[in-house]
N, C-alpha and C. Protein backbone atom coordinates (compact mmCIF):
# COMPACT_ATOMS: atom_id res chain seq x y z
N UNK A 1 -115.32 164.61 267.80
CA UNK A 1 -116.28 163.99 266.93
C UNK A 1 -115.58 162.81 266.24
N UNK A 2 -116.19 161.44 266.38
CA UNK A 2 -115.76 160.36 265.82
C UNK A 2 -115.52 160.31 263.76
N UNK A 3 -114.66 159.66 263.75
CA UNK A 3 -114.88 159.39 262.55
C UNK A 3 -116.47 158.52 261.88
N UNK A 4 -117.00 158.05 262.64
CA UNK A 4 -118.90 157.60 261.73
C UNK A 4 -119.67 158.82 262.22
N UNK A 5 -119.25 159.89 262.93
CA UNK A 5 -120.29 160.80 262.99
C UNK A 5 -120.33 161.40 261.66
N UNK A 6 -118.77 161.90 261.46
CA UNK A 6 -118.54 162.89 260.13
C UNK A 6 -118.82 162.18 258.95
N UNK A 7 -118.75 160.93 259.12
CA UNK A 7 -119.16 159.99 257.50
C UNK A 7 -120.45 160.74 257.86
N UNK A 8 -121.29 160.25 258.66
CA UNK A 8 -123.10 160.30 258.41
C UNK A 8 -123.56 161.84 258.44
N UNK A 9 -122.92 162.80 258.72
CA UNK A 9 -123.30 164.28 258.33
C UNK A 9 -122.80 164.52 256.59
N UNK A 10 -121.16 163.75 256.22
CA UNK A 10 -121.07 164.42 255.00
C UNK A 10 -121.80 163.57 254.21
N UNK A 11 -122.49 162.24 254.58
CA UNK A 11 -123.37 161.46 253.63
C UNK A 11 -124.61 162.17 253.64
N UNK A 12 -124.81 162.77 254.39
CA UNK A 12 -126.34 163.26 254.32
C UNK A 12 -126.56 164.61 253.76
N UNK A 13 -125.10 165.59 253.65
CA UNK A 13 -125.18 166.46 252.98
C UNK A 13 -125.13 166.04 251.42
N UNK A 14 -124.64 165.40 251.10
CA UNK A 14 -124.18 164.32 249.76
C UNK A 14 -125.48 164.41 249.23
N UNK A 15 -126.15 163.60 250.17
CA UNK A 15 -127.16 163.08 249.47
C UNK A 15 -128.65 164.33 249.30
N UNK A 16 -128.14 164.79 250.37
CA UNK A 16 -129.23 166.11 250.12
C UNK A 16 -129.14 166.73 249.12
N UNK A 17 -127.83 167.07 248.42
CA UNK A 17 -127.21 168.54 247.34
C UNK A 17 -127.85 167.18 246.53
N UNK A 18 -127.28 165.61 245.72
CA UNK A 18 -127.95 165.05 245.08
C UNK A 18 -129.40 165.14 244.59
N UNK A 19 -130.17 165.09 245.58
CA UNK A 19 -131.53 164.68 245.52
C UNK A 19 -132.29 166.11 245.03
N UNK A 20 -131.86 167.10 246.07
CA UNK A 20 -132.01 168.74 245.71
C UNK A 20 -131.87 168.84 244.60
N UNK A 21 -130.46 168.68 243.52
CA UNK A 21 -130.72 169.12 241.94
C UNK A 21 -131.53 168.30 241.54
N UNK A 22 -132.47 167.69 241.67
CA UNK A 22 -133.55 166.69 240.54
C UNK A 22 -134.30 168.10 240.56
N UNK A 23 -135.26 168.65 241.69
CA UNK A 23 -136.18 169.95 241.56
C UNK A 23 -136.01 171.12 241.31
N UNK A 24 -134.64 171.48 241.48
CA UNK A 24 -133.47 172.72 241.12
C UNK A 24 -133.42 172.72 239.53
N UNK A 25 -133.42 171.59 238.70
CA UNK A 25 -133.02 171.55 237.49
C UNK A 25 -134.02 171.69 236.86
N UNK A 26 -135.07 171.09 237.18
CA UNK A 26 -136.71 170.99 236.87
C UNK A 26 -137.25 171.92 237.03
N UNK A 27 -136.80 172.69 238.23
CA UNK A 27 -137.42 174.03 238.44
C UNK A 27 -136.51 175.44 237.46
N UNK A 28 -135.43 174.96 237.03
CA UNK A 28 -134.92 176.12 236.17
C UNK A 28 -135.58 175.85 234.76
N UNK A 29 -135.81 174.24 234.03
CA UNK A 29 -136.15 174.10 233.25
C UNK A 29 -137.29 175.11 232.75
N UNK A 30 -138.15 174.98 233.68
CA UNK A 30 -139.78 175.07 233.76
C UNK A 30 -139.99 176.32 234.23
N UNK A 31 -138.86 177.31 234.44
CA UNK A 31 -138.99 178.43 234.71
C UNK A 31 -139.39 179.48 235.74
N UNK A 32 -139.52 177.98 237.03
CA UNK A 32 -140.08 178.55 238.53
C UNK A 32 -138.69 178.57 238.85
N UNK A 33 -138.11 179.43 238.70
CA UNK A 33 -136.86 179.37 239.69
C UNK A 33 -137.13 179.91 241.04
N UNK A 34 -137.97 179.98 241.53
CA UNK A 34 -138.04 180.29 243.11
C UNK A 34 -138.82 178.96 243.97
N UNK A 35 -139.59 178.07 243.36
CA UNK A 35 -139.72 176.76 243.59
C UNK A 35 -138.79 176.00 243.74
N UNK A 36 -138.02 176.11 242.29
CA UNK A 36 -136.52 175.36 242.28
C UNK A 36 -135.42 175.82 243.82
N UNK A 37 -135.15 176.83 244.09
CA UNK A 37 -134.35 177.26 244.75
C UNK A 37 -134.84 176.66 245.90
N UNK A 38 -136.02 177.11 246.83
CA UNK A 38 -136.59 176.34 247.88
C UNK A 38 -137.07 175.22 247.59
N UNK A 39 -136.77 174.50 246.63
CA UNK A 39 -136.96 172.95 246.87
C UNK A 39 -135.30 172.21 246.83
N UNK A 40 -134.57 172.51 246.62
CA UNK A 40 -133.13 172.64 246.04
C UNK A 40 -132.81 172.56 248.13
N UNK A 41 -133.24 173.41 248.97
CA UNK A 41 -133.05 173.72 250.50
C UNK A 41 -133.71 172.77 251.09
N UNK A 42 -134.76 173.00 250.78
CA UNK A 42 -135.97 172.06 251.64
C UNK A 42 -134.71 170.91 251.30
N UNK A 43 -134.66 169.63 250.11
CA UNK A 43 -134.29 168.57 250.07
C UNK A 43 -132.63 168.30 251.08
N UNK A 44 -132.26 170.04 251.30
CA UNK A 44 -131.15 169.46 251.26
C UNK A 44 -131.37 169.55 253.00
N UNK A 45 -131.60 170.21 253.81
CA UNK A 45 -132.26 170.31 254.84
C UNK A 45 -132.56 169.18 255.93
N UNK A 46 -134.07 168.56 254.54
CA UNK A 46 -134.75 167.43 255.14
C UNK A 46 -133.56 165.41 254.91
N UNK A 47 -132.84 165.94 254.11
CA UNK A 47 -131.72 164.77 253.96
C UNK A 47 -130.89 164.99 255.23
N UNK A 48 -130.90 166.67 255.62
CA UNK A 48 -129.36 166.20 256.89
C UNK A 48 -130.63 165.90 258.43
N UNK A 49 -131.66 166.10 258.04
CA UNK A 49 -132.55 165.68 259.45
C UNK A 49 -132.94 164.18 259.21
N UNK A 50 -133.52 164.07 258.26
CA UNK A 50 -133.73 161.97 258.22
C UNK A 50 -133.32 161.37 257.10
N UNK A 51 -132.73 161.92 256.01
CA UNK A 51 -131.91 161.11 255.30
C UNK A 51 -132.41 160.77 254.18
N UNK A 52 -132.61 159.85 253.10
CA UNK A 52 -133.59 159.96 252.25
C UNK A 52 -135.10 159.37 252.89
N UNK A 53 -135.44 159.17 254.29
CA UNK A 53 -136.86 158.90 254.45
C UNK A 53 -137.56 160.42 254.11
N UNK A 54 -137.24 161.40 254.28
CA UNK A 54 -137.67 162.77 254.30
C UNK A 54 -137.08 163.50 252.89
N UNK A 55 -135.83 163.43 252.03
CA UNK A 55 -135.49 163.90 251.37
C UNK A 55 -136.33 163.44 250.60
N UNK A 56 -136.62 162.24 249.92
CA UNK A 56 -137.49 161.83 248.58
C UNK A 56 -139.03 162.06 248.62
N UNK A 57 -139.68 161.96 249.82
CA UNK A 57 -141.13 163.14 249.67
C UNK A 57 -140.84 164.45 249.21
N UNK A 58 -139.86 164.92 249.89
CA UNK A 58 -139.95 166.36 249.48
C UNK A 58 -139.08 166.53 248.54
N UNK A 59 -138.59 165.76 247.75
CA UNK A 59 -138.57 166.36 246.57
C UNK A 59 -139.66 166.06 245.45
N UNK A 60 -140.04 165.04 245.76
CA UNK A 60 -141.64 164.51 244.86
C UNK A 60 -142.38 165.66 245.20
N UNK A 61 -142.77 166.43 246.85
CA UNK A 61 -143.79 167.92 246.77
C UNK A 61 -143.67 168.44 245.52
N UNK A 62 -141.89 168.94 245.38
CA UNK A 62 -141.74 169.59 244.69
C UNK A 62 -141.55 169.74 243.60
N UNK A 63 -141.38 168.38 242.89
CA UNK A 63 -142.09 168.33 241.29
C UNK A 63 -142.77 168.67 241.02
N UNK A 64 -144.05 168.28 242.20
CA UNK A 64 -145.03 167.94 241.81
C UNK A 64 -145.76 169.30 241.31
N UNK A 65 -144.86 170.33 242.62
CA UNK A 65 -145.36 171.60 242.73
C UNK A 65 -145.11 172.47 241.66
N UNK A 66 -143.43 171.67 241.00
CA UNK A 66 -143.09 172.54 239.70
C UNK A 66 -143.93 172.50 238.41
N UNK A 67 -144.27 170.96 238.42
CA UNK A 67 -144.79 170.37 236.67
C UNK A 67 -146.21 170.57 237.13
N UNK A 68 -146.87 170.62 238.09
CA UNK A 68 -148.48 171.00 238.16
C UNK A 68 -148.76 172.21 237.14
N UNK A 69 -150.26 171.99 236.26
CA UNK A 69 -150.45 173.10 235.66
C UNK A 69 -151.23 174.53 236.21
C-alpha cells in the first residue's frame, strides 16, 4: 500500500471521528444518547466511503433527528 493510499484512509477516518462528535456531543447534551452513538458511526462510516460529500448530510440527519421536538 502506497504512501497516498494511507494519507486518504487516515484523512477520512480523521475527518469522520471530527464530524461524528458534532452529533455525539449534541446527542449526549440532549440526552438521546443512542442517536448520538449511531450518528457518531453513521458519520464516521459515511466519511471513510465518500468523504465529507456523505459525512456532512449525515450528520445534519442527525441533528436534525436529535434537536427535533
Amino acid at each position: 500500500m502506497d504512501a497516498y493510499t494511507m494519507g486518504a484512509i487516515v484523512g477520512s477516518i480523521i475527518t469522520g471521528l471530527i464530524i461524528g462528535a458534532i452529533p455525539a456531543i449534541c446527542g449526549v447534551i440532549k440526552g438521546k444518547i443512542k442517536l448520538a452513538v449511531i450518528g457518531f458511526f453513521a458519520c464516521l462510516l459515511s466519511a471513510f466511503i465518500l468523504g465529507l460529500i456523505l459525512a456532512l448530510p449525515v450528520c445534519l440527519v442527525f441533528l436534525w433527528l436529535i434537536f427535533k421536538k
